[in-house]
N, C-alpha and C. Protein backbone atom coordinates (compact mmCIF):
# COMPACT_ATOMS: atom_id res chain seq x y z
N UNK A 1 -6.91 -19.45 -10.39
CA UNK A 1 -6.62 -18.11 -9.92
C UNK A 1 -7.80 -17.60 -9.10
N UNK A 2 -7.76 -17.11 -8.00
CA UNK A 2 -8.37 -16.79 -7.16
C UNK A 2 -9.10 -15.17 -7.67
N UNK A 3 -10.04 -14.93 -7.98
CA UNK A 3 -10.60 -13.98 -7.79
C UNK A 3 -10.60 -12.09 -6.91
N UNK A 4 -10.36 -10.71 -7.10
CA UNK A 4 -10.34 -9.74 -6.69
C UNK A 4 -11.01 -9.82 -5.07
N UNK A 5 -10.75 -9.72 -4.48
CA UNK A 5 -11.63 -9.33 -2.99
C UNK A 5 -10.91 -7.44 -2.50
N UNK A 6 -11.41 -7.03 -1.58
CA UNK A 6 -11.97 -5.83 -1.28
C UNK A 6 -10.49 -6.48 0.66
N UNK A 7 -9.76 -5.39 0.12
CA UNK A 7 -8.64 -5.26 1.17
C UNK A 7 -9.42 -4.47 2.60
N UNK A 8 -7.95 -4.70 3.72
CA UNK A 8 -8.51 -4.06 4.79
C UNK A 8 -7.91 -2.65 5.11
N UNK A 9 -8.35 -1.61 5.94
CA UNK A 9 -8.29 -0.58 5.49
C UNK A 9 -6.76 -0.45 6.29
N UNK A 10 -5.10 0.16 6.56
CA UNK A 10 -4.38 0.16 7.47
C UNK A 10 -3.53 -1.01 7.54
N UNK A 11 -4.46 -2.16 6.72
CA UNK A 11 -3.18 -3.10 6.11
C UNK A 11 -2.49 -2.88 4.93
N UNK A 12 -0.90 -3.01 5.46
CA UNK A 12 0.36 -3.06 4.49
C UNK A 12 0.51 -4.08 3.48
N UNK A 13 -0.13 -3.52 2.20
CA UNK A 13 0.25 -5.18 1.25
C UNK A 13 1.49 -4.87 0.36
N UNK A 14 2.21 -6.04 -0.36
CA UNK A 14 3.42 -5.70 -1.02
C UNK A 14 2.61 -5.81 -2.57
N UNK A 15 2.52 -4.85 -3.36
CA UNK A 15 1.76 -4.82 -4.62
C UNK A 15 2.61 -4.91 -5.96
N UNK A 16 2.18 -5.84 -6.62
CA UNK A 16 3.25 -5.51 -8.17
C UNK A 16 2.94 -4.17 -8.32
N UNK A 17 4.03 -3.74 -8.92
CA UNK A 17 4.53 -2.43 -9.63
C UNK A 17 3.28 -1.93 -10.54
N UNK A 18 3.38 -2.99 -11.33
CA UNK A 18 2.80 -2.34 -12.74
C UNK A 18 1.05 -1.88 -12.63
N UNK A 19 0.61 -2.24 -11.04
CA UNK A 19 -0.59 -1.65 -10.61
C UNK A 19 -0.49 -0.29 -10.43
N UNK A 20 1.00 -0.11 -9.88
CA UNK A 20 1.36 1.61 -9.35
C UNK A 20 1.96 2.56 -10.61
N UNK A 21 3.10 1.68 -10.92
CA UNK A 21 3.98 2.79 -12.07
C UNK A 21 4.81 1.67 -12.78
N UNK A 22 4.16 1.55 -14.07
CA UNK A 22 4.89 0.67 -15.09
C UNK A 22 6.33 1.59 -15.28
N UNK A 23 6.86 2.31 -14.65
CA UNK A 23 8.16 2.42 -14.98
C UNK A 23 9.04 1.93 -14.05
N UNK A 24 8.26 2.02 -12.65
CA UNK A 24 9.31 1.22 -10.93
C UNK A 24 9.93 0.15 -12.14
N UNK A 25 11.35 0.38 -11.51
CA UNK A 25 12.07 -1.14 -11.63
C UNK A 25 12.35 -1.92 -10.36
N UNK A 26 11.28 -2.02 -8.92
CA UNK A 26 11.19 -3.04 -8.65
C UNK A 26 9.57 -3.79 -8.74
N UNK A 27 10.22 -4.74 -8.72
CA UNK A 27 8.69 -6.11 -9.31
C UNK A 27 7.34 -5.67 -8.03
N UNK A 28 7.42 -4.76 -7.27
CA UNK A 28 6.59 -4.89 -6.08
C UNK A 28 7.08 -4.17 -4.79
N UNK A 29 6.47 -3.24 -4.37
CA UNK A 29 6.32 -2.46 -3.50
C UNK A 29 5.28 -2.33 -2.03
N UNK A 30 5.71 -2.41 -1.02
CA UNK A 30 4.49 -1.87 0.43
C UNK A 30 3.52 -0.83 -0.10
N UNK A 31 2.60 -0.89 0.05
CA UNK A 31 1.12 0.54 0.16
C UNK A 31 0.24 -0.27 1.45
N UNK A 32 0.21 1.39 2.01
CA UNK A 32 -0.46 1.21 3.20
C UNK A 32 -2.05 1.08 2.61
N UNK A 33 -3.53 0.51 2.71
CA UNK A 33 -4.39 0.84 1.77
C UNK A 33 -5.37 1.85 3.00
N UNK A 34 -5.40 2.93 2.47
CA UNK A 34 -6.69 4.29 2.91
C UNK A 34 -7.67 4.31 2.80
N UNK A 35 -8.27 3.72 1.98
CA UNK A 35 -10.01 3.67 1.38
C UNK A 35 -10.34 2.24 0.76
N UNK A 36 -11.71 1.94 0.87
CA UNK A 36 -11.95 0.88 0.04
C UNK A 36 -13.12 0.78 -0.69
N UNK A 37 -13.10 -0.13 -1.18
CA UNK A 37 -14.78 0.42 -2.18
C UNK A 37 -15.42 -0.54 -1.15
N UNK A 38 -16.89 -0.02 -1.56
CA UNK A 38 -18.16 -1.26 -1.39
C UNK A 38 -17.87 -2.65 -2.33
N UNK A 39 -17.33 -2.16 -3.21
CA UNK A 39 -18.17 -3.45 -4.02
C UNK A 39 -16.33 -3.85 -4.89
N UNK A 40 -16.07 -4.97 -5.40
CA UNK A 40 -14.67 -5.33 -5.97
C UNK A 40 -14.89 -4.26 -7.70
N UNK A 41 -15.78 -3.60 -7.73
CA UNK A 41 -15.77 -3.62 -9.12
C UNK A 41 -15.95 -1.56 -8.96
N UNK A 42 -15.30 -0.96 -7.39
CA UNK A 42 -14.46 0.20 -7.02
C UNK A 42 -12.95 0.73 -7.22
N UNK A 43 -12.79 1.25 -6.53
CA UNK A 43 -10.69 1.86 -6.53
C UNK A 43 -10.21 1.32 -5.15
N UNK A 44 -9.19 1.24 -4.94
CA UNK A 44 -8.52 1.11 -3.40
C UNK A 44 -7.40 2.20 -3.18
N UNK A 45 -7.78 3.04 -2.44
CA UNK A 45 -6.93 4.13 -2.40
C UNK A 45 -5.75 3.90 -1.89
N UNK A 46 -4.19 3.75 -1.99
CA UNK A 46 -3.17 3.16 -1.06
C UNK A 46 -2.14 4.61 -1.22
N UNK A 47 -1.19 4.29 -0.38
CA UNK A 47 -0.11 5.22 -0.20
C UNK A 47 1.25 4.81 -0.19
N UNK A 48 1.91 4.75 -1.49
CA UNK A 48 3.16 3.87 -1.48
C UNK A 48 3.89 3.78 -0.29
N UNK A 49 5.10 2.70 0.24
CA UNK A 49 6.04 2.85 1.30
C UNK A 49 7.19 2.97 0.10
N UNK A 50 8.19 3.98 0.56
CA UNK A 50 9.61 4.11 -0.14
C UNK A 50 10.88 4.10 0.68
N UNK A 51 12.01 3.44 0.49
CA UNK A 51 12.83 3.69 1.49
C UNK A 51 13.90 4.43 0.48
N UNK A 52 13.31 5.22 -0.51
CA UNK A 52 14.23 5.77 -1.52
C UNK A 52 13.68 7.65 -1.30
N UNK A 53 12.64 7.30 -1.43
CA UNK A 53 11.94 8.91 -1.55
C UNK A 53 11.92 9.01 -0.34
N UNK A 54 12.53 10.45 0.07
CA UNK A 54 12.49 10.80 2.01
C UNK A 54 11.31 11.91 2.15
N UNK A 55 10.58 11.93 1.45
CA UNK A 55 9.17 12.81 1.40
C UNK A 55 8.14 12.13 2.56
N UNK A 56 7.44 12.52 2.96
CA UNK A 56 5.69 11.54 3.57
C UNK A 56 6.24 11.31 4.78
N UNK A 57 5.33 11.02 5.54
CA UNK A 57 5.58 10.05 7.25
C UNK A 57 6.19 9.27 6.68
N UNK A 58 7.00 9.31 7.72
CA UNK A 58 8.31 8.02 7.98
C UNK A 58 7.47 6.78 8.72
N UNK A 59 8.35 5.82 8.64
CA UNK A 59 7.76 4.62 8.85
C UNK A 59 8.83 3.82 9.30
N UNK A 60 8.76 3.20 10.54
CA UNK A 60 10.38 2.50 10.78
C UNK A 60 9.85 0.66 10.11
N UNK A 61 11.32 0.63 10.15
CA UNK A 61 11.67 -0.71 9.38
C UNK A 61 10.89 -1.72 10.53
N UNK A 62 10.22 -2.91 9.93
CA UNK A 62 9.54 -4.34 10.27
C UNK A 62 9.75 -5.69 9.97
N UNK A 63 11.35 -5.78 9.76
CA UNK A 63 12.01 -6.78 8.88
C UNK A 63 11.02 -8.06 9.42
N UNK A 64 10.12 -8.14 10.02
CA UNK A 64 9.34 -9.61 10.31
C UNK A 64 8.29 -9.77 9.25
N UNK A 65 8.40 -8.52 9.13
CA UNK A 65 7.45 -8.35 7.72
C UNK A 65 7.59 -7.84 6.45
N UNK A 66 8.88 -7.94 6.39
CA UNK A 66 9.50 -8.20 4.92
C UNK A 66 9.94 -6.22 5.01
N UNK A 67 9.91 -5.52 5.52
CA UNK A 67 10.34 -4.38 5.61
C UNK A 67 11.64 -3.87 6.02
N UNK A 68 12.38 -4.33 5.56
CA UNK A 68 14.01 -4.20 6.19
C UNK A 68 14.44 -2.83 6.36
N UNK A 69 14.20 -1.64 5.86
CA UNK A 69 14.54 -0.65 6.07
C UNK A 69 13.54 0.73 6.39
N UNK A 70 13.91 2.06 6.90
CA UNK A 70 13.39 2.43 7.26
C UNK A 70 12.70 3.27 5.90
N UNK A 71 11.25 3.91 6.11
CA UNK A 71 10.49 4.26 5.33
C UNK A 71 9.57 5.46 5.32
N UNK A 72 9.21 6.22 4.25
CA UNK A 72 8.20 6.84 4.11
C UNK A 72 7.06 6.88 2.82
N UNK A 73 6.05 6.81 3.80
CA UNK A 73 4.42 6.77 2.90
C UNK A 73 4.85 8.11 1.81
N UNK A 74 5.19 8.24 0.43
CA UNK A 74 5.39 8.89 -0.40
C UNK A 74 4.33 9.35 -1.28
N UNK A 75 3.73 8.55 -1.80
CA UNK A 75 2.92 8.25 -3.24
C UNK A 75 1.49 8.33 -3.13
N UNK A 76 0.69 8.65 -3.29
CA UNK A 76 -0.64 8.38 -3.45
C UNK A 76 -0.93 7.59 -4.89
N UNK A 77 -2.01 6.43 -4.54
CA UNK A 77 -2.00 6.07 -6.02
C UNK A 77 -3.45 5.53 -5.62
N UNK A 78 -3.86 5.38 -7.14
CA UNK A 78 -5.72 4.52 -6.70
C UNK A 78 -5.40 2.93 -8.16
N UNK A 79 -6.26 2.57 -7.38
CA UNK A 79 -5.62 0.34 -7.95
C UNK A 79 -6.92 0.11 -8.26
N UNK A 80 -7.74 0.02 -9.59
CA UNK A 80 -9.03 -1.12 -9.68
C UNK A 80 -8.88 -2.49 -8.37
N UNK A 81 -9.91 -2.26 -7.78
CA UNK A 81 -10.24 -2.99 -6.91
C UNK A 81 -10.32 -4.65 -7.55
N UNK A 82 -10.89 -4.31 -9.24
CA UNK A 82 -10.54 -5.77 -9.94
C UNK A 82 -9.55 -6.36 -9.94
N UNK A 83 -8.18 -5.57 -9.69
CA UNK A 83 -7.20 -6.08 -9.60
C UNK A 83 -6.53 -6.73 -8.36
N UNK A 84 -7.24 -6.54 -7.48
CA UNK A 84 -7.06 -6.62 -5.97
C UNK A 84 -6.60 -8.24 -6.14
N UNK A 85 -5.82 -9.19 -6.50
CA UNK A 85 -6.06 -10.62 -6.44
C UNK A 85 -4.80 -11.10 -5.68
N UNK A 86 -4.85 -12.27 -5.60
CA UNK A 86 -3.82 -13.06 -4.72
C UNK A 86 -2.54 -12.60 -6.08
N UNK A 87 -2.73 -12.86 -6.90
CA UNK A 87 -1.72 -12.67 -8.35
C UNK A 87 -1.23 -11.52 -8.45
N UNK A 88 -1.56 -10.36 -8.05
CA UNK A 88 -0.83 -9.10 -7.61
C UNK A 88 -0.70 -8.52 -6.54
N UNK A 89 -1.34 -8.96 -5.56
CA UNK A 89 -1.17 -8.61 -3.85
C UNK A 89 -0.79 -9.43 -3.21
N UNK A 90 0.11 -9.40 -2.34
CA UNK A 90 -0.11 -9.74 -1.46
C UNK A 90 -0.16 -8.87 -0.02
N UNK A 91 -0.72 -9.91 0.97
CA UNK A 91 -0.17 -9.03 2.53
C UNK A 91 0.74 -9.42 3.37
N UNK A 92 0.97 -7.91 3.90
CA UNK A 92 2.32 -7.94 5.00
C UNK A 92 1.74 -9.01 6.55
N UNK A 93 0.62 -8.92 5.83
CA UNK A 93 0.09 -9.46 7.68
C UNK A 93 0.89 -8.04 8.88
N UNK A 94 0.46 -6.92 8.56
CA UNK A 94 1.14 -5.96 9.45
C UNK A 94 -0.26 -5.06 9.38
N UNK A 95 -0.89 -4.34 10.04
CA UNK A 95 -1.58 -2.94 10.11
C UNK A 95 -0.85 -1.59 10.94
N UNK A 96 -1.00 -0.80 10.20
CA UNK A 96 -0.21 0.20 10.00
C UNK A 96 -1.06 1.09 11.25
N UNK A 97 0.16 1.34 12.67
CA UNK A 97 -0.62 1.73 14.19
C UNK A 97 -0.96 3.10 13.58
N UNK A 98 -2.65 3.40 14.83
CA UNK A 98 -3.43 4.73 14.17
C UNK A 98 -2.38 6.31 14.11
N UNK A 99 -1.63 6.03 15.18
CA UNK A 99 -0.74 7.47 14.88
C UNK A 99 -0.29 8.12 13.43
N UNK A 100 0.57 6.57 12.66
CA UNK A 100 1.37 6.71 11.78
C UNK A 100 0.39 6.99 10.39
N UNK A 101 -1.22 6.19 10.66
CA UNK A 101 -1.41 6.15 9.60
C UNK A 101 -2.59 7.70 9.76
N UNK A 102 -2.59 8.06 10.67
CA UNK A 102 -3.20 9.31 10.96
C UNK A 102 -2.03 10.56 10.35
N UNK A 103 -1.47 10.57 10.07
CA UNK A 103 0.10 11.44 9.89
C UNK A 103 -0.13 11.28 8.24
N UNK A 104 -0.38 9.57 7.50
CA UNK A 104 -0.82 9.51 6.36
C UNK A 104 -2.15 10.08 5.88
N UNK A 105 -3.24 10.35 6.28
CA UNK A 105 -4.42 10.51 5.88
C UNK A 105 -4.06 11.74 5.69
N UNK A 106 -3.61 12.82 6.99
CA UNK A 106 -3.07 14.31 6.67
C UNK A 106 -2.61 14.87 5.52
N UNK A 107 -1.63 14.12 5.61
CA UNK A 107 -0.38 14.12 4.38
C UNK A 107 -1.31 14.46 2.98
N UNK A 108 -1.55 13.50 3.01
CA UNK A 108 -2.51 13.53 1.40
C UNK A 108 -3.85 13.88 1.75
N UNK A 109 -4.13 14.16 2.58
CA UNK A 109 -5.71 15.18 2.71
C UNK A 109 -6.68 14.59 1.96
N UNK A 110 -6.58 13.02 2.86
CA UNK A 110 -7.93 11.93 2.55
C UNK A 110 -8.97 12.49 3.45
């Protein structure tokens, strides 16, 4: 098992649930990530994607990147950076363009 590393800031990763809300009943969700620590042993600030909750900047669908429908940044949540691992993250290989994620920082008044 590969070890925690320290994400990039505007990349879209698909995260198990039970990092965000042990009650989601799906296994894993998009968060755009907002902040990062210095060091793996910080928080990673992310901002859920929902195509259920119509709250937050919208976000159009990227089915190349596993995003099939259209979306909005909803949630604020903060993730031990220990947890950051290949075993609960992964990435979209997508970064989230500065407009949209400028609309996110607002939103939640990072």
């Amino acid at each position: 098992m590969l070890g925690p590393y320290i994400p990039d800031v505007r990349r879209i990763y698909w995260v198990n649930t039970v990092l965000l809300d042990a009650d989601d009943e799906k296994p894993k969700r998009p968060v755009v990530v907002m902040r990062i620590p210095e060091t793996t042993s910080g928080t990673v600030t992310v901002v859920v994607r929902s195509t259920t909750e119509k709250n937050g900047p919208t976000h159009d669908a990227c089915p190349e990147h596993g995003l099939n429908e259209n979306g909005h940044f909803s949630r604020l949540r903060a993730v031990s950076c220990e947890l950051w691992t290949p075993e609960y993250v992964e990435s979209c290989d997508l970064l989230l363009d500065e407009v949209t994620f400028s609309y996110v920082w607002l939103e939640f008044d990072l």
